[in-house]
N, C-alpha and C. Protein backbone atom coordinates (compact mmCIF):
# COMPACT_ATOMS: atom_id res chain seq x y z
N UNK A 1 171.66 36.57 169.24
CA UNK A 1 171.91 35.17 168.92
C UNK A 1 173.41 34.95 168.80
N UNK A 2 173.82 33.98 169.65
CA UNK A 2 175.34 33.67 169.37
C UNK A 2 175.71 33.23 168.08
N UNK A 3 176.80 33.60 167.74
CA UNK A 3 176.99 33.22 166.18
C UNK A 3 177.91 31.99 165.92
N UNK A 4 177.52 30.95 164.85
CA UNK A 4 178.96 29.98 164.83
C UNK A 4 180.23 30.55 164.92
N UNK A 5 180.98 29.80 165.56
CA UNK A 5 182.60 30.36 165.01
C UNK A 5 183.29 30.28 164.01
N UNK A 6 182.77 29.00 163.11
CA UNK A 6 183.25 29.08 161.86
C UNK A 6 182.72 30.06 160.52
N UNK A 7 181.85 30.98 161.10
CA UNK A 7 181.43 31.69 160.03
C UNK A 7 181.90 33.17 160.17
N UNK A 8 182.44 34.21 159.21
CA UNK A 8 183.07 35.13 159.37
C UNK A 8 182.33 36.00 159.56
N UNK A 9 182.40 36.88 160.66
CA UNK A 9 181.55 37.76 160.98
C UNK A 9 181.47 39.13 160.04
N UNK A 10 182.30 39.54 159.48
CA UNK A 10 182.53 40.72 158.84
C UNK A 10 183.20 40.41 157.16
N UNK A 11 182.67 40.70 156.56
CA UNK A 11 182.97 40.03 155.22
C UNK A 11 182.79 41.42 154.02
N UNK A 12 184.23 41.82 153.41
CA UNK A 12 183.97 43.10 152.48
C UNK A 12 184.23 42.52 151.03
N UNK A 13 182.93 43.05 150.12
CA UNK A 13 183.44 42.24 148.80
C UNK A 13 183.86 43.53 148.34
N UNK A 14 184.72 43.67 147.38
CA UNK A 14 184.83 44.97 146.08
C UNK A 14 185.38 44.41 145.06
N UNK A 15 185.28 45.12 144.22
CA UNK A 15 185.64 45.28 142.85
C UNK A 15 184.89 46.15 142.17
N UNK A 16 185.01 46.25 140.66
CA UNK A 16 184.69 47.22 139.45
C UNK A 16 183.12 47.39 139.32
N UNK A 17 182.63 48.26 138.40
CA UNK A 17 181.51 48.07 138.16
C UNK A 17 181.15 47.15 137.43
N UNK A 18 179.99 46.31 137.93
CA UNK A 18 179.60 45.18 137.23
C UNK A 18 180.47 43.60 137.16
N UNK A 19 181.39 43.66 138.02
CA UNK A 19 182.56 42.98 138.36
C UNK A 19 181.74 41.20 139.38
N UNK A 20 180.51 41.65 139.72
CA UNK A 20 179.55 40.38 140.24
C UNK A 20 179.27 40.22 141.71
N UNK A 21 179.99 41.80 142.15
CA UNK A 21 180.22 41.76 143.67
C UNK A 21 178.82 41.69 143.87
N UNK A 22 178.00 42.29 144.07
CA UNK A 22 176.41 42.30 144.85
C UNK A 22 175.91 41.09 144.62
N UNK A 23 175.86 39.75 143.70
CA UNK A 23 175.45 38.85 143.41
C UNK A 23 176.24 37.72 144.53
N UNK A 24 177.83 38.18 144.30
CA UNK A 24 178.37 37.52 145.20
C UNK A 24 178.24 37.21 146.91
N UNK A 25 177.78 38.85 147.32
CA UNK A 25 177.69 38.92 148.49
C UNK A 25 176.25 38.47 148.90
N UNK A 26 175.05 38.57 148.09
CA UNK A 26 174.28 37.69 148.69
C UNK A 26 174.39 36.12 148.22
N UNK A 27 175.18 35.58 147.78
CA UNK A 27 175.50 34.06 147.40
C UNK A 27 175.99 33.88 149.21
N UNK A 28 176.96 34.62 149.33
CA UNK A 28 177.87 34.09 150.89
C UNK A 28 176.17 34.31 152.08
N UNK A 29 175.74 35.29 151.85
CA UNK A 29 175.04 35.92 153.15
C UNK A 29 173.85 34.31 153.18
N UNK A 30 173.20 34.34 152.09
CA UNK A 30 172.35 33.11 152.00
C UNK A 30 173.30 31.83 152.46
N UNK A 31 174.32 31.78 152.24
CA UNK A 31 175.45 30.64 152.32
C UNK A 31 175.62 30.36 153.79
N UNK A 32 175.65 31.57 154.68
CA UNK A 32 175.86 31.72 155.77
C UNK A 32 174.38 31.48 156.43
N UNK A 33 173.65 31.85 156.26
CA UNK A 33 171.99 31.26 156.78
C UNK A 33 172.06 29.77 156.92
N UNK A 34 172.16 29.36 155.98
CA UNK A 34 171.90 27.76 155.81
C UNK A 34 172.83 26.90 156.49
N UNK A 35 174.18 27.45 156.57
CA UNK A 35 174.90 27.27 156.97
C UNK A 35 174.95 27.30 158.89
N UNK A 36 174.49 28.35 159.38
CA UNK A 36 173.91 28.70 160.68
C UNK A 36 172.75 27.82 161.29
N UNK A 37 171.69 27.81 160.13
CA UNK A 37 170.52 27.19 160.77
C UNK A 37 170.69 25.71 160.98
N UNK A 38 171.56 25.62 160.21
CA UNK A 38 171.97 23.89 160.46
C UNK A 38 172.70 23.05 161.75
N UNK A 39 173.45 24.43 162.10
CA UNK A 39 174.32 24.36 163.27
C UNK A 39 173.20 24.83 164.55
N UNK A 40 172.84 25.88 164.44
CA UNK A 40 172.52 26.43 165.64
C UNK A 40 170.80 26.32 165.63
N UNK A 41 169.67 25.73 165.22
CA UNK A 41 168.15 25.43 165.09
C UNK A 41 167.85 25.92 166.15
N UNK A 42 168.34 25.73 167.54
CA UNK A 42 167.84 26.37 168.22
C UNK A 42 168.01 27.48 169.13
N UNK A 43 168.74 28.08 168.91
CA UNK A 43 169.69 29.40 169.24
C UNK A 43 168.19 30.55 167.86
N UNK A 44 168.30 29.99 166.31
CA UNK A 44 167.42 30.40 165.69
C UNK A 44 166.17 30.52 166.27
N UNK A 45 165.57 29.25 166.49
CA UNK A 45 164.05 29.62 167.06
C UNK A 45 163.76 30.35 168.30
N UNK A 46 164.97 30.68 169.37
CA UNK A 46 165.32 31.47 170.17
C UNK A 46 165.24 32.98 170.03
N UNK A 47 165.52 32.99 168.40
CA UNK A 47 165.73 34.62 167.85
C UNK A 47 164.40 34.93 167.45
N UNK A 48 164.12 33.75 166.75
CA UNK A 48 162.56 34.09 165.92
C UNK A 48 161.26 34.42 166.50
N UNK A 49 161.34 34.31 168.11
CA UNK A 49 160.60 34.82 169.20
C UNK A 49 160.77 35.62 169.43
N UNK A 50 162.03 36.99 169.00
CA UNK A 50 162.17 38.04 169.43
C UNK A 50 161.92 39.28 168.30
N UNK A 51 161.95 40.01 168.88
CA UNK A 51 161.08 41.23 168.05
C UNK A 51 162.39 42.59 168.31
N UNK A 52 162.69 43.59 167.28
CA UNK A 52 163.65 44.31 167.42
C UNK A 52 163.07 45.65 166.61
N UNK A 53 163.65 47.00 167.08
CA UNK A 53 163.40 48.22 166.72
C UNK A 53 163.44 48.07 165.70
N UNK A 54 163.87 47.76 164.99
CA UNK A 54 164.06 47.41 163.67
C UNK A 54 163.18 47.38 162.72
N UNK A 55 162.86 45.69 163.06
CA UNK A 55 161.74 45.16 162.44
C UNK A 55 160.35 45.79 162.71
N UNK A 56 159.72 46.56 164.04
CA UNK A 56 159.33 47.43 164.01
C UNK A 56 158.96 48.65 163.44
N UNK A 57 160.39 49.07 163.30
CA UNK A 57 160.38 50.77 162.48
C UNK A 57 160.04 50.05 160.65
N UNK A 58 160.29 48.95 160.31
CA UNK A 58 160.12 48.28 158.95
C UNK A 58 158.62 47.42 158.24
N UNK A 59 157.79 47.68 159.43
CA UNK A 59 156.52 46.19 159.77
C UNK A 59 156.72 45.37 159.54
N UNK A 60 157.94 44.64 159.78
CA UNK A 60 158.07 43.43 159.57
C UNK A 60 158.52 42.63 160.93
N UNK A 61 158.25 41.40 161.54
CA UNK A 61 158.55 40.52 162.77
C UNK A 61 159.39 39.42 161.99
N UNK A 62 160.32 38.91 162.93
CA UNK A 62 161.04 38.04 162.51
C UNK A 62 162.06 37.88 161.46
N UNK A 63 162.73 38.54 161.48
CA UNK A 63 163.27 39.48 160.05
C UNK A 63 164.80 38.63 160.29
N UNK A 64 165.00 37.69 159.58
CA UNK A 64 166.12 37.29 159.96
C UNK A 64 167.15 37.33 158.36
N UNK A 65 166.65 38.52 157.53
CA UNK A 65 167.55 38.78 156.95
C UNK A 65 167.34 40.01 156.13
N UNK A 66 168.23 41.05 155.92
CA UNK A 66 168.12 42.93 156.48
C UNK A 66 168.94 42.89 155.16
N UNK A 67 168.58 43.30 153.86
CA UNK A 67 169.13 44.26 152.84
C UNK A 67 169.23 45.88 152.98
N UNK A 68 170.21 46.30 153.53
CA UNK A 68 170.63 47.71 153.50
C UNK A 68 170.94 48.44 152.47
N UNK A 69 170.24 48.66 151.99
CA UNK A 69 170.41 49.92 150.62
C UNK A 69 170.64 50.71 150.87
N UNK A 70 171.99 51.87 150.38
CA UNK A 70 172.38 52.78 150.60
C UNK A 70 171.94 53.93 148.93
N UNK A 71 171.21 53.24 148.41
CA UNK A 71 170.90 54.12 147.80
C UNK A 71 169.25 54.35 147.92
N UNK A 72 168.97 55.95 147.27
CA UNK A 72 167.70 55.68 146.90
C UNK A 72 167.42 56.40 145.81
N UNK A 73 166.13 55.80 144.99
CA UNK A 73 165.61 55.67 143.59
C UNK A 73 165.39 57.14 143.49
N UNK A 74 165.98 57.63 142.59
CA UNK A 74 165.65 59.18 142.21
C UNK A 74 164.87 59.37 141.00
N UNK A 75 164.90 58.24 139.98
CA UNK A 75 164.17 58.22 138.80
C UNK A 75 163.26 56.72 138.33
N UNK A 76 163.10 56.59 137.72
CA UNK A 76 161.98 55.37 137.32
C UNK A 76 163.23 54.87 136.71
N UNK A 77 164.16 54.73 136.01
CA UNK A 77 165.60 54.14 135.54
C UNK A 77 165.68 53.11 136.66
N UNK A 78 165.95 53.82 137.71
CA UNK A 78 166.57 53.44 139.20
C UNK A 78 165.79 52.53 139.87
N UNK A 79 164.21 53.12 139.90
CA UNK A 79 163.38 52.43 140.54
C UNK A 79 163.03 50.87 139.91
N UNK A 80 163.46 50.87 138.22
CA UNK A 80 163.49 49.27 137.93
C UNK A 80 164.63 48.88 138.06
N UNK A 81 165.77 49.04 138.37
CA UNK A 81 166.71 48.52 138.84
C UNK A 81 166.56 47.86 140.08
N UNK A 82 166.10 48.63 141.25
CA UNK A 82 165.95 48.46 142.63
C UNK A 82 164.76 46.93 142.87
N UNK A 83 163.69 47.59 141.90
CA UNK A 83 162.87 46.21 141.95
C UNK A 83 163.26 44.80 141.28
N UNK A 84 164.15 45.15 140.01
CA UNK A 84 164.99 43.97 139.64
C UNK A 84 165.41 42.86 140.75
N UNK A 85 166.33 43.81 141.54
CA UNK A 85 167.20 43.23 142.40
C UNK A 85 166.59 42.64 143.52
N UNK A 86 165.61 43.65 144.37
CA UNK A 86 164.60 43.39 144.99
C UNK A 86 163.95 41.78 144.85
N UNK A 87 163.12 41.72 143.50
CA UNK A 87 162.50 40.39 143.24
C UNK A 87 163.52 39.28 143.19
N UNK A 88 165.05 39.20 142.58
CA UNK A 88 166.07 38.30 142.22
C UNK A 88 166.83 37.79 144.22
N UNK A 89 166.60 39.07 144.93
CA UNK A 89 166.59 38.46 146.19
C UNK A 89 165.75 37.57 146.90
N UNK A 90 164.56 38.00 146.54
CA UNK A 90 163.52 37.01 147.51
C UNK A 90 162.70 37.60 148.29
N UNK A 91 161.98 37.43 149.31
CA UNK A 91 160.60 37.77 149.49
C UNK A 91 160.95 37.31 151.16
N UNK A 92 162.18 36.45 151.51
CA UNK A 92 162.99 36.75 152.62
C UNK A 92 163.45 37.35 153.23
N UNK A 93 163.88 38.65 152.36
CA UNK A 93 165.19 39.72 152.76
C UNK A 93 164.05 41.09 152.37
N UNK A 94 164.54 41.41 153.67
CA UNK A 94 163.81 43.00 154.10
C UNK A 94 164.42 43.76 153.69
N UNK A 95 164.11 44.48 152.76
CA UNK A 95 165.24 46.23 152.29
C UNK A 95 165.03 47.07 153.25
N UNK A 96 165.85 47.86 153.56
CA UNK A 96 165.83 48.88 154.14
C UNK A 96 166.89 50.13 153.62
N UNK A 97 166.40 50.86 153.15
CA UNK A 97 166.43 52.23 152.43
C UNK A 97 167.66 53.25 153.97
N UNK A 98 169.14 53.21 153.43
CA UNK A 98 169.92 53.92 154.26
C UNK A 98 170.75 54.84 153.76
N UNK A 99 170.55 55.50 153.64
CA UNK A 99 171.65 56.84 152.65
C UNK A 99 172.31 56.94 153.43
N UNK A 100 172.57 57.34 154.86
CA UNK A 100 173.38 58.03 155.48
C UNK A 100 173.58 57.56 156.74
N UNK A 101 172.71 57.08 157.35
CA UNK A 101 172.63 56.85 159.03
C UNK A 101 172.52 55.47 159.07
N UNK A 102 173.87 54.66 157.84
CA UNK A 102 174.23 53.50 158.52
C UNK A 102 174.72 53.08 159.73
N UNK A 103 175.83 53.45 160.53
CA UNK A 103 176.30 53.30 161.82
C UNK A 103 175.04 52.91 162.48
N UNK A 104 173.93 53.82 162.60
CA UNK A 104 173.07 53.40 163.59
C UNK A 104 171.78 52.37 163.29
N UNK A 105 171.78 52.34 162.16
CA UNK A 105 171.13 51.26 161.88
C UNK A 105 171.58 49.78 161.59
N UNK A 106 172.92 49.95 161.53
CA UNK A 106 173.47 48.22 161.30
C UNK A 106 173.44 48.38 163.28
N UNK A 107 173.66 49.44 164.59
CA UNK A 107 173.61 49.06 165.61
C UNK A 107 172.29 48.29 166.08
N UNK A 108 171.01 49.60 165.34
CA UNK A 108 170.18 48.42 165.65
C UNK A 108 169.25 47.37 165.22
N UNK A 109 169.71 47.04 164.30
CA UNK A 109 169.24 45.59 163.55
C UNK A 109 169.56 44.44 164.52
N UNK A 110 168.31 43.59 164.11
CA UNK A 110 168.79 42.26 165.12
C UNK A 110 168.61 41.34 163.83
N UNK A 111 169.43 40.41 163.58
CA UNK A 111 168.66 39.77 162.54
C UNK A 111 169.93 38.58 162.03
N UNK A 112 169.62 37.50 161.36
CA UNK A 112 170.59 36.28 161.14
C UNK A 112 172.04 36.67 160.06
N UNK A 113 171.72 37.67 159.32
CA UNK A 113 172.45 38.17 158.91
C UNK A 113 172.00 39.54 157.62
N UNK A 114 173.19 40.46 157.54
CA UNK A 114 173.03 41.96 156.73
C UNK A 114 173.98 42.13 155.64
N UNK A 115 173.17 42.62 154.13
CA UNK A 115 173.75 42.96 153.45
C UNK A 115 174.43 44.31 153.26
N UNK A 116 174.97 44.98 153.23
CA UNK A 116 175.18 46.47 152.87
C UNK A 116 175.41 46.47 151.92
N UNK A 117 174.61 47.18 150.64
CA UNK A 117 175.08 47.76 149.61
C UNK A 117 174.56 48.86 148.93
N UNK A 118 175.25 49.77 148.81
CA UNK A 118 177.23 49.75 149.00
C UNK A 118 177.62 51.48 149.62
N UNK A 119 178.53 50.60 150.31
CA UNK A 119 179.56 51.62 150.62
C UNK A 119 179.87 53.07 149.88
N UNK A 120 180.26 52.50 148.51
CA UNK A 120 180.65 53.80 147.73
C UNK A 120 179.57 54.56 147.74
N UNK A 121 178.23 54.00 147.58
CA UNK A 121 177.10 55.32 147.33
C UNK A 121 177.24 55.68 148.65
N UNK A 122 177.13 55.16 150.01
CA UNK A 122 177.21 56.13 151.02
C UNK A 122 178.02 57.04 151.06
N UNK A 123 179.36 56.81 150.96
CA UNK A 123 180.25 57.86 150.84
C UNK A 123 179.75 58.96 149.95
N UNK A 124 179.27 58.63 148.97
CA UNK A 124 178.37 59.53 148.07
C UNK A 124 177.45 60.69 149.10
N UNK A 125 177.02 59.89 149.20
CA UNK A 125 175.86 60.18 149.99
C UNK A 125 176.11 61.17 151.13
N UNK A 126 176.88 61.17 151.69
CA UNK A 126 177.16 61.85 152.44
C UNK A 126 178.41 63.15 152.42
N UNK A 127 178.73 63.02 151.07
CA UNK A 127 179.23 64.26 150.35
C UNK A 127 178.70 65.36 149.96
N UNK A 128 177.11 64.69 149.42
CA UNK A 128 176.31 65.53 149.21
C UNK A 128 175.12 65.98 149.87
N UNK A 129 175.03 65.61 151.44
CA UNK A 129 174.87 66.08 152.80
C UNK A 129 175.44 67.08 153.08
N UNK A 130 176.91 67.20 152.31
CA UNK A 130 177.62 68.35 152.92
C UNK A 130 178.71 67.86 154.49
N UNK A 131 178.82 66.56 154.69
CA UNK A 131 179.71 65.40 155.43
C UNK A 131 181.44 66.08 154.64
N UNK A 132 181.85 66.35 155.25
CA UNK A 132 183.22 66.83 154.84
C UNK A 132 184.42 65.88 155.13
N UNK A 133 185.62 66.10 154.82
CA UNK A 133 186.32 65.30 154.94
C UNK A 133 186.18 64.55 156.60
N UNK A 134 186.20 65.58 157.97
CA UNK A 134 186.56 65.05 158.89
C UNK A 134 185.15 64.35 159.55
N UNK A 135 184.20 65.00 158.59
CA UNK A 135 182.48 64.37 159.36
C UNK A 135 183.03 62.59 158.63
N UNK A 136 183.07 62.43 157.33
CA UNK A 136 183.30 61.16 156.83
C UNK A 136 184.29 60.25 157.47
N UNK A 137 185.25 61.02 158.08
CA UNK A 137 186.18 60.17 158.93
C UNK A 137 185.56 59.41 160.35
N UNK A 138 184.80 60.39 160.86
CA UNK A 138 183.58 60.24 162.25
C UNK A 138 182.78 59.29 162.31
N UNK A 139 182.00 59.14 161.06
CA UNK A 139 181.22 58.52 160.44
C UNK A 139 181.48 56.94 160.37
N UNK A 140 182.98 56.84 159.09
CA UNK A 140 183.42 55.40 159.25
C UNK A 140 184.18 55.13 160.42
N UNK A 141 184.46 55.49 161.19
CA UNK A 141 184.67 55.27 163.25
C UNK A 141 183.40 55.01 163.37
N UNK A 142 182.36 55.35 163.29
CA UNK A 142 180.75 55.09 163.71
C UNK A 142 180.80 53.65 163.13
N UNK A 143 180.45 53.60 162.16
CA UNK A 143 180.23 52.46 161.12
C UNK A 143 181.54 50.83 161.95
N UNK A 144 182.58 51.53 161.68
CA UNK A 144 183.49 50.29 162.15
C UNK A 144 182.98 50.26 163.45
N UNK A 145 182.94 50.74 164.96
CA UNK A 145 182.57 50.03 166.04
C UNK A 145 180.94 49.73 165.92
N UNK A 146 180.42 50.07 165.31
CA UNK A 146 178.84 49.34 164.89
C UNK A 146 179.17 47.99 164.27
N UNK A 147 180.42 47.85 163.65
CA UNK A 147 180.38 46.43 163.05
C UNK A 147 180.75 45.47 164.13
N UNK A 148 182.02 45.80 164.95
CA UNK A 148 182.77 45.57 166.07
C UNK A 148 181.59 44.66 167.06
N UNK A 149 180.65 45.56 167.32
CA UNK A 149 179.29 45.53 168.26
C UNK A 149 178.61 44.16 168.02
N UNK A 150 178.26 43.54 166.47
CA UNK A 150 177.07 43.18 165.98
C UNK A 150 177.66 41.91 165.78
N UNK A 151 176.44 41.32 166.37
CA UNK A 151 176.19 39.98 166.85
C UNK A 151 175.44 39.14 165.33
N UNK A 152 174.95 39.51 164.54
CA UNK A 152 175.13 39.16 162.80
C UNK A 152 176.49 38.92 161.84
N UNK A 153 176.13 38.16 160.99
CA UNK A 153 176.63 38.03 159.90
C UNK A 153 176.66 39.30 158.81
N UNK A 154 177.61 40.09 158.77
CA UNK A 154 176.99 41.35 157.81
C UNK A 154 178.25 41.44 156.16
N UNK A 155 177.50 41.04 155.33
CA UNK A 155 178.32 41.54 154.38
C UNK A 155 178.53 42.93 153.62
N UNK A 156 179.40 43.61 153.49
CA UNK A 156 179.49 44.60 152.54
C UNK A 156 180.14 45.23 151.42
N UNK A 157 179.11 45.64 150.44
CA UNK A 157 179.95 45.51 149.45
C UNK A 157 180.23 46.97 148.82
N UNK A 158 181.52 47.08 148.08
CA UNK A 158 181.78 48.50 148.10
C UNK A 158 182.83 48.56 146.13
N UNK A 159 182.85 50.05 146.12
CA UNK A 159 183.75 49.79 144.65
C UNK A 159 184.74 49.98 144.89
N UNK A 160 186.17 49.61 143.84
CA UNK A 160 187.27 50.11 143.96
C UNK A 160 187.41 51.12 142.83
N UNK A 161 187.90 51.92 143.60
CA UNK A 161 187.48 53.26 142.65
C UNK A 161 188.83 53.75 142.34
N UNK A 162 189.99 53.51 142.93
CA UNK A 162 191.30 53.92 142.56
C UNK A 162 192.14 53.44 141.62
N UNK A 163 191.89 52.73 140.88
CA UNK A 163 192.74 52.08 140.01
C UNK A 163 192.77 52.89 138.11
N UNK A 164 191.55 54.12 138.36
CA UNK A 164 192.08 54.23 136.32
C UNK A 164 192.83 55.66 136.62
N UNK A 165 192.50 56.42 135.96
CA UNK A 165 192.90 57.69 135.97
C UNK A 165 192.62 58.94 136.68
N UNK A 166 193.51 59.25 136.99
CA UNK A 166 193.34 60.62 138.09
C UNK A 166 192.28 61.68 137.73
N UNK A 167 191.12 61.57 138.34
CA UNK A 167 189.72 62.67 138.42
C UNK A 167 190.48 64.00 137.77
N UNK A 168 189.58 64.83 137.10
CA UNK A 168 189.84 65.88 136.58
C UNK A 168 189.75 67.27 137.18
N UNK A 169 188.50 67.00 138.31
CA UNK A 169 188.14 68.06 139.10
C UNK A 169 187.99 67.44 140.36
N UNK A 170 187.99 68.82 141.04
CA UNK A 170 188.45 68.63 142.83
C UNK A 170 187.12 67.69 143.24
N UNK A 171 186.31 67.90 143.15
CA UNK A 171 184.98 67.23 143.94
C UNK A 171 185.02 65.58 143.12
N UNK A 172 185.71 65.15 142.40
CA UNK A 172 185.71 63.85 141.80
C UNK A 172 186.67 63.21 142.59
N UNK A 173 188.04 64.09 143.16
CA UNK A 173 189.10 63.62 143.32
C UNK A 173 188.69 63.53 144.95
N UNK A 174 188.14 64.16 145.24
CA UNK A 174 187.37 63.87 147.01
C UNK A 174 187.14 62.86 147.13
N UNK A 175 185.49 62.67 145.91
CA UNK A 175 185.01 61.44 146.55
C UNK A 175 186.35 60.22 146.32
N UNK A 176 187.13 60.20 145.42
CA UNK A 176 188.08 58.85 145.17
C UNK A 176 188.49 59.04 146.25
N UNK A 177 189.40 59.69 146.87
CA UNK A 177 190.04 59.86 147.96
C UNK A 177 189.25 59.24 149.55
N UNK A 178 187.74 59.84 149.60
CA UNK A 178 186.81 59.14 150.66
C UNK A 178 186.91 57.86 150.66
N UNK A 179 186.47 57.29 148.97
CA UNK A 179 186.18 55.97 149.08
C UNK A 179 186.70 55.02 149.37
N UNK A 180 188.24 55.41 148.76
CA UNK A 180 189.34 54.23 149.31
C UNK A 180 189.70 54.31 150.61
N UNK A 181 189.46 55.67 151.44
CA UNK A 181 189.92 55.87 152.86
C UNK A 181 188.64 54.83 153.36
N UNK A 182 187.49 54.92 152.92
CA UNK A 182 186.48 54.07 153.99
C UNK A 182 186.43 52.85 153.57
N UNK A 183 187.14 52.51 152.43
CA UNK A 183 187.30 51.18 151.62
C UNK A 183 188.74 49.88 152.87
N UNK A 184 189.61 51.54 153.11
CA UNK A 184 190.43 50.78 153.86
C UNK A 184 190.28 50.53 155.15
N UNK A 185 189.48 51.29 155.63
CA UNK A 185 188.99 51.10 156.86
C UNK A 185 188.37 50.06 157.46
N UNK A 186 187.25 49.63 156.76
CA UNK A 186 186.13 48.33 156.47
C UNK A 186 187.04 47.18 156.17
N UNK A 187 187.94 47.23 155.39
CA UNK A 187 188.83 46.25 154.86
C UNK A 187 189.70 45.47 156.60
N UNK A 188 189.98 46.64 157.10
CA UNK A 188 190.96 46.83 158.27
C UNK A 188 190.11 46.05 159.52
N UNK A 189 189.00 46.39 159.43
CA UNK A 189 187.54 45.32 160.63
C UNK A 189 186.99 44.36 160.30
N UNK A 190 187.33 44.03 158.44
CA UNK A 190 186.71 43.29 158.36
C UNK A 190 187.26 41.53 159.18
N UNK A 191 186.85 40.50 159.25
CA UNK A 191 187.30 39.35 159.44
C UNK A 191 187.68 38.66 157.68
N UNK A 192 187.51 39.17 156.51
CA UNK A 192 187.46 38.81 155.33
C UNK A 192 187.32 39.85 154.26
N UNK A 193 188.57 39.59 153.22
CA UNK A 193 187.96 40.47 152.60
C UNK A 193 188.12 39.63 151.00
N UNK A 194 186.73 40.06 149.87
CA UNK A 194 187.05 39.42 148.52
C UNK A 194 186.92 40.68 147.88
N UNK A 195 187.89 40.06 146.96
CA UNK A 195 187.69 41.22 145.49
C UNK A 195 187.35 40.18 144.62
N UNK A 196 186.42 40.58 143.19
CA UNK A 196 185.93 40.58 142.68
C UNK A 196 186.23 40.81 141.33
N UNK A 197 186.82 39.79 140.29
CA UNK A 197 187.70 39.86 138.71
C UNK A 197 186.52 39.07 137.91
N UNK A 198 185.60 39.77 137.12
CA UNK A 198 184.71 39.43 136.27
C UNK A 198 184.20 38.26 136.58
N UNK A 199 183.31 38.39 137.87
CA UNK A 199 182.55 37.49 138.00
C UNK A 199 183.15 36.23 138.88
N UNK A 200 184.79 36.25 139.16
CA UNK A 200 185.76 35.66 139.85
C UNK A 200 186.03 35.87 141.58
N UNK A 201 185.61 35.15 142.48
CA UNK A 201 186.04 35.83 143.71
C UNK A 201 187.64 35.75 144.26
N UNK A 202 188.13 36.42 144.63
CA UNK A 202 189.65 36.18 145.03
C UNK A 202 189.55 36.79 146.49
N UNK A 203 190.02 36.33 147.33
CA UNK A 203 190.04 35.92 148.64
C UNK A 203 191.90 37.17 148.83
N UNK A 204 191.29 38.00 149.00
CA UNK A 204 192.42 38.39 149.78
C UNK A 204 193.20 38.69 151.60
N UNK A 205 192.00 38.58 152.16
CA UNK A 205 191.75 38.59 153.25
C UNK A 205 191.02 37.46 153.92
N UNK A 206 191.48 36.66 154.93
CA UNK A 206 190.78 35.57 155.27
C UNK A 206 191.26 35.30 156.46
């Protein structure tokens, strides 16, 4: 589906923990739907006839909006968290469960627009795969020309993890080091980028 031009194709929120980014980024992604369907109705009903690996590998048809979770529930803690968020999204938006093999799944999603969240747990995530410094570098090269590619609206949201005090041990000071390297990367493709001051969006990239 061709996309408006006035809507930003690549959009990175960050900030702190609990800072309002994930709330924020589906405020824009929904923002951007309504925003689309208004413009383009029939470019949409064009899409909504089509069917994608995706929605397939998910049982779902017509999927015109893809929550990418990069985490997954390891405890019942987690698992009411996940359904929290889950229900506060809607009954619209398809989760899809991605620890690691984002690149190829934001390639093949077809859909009106994608959340990613978040970044930092992937980086996680793929530390403890055993993804080393130069696999994680490979990886966000994967990830950025998968964004490059995609014909969606995709937001993603990620932490800033560099700003308190210097990690104590080597495997803490990795992941900081990953996160801001794939933090800057995403930042670098994105078409937009917000940070995120208690609940505040600030537009640093636009």
């Amino acid at each position: 589906m061709n996309k408006n031009t006035n809507i930003n194709r690549i959009t990175l929120v960050i900030g702190g923990c609990r800072s309002g980014k994930s709330n924020h980024a589906l405020f824009l992604a929904n923002k951007a739907v309504s925003v689309e369907k208004s413009c383009a109705d029939s470019q949409i009903e064009a899409y909504d006839n089509a069917e994608s690996d995706l929605n397939d590998k998910y049982g779902h048809k017509n999927i015109r909006k893809i929550f990418m979770a990069t985490s997954v529930p390891t405890d019942k803690e987690m698992e009411k968290r996940v359904n929290k968020h889950q229900k506060e999204r809607g009954e619209d938006w398809c989760t899809a469960e991605v620890p690691i093999e984002l690149p190829l799944e934001i390639k093949r999603a077809s859909a009106d627009v994608i959340i990613v969240d978040c970044l930092t747990l992937w980086v996680s995530n793929l530390l403890f795969n055993g993804f080393g410094e130069e696999g994680i570098f490979s990886k966000t090269m994967e990830l950025q020309m998968a964004l490059k590619d995609l014909s969606s609206s995709v937001f993603l949201v990620t932490n800033e993890v560099g700003m308190g005090i210097v990690p104590e041990n080597a495997i803490a000071r990795e992941f900081r080091d990953m996160a801001g390297y794939v933090n800057q990367k995403i930042a670098e493709t994105a078409d937009e980028v917000v940070y995120m001051v208690a609940g505040i969006p600030w537009k640093i990239k636009q």
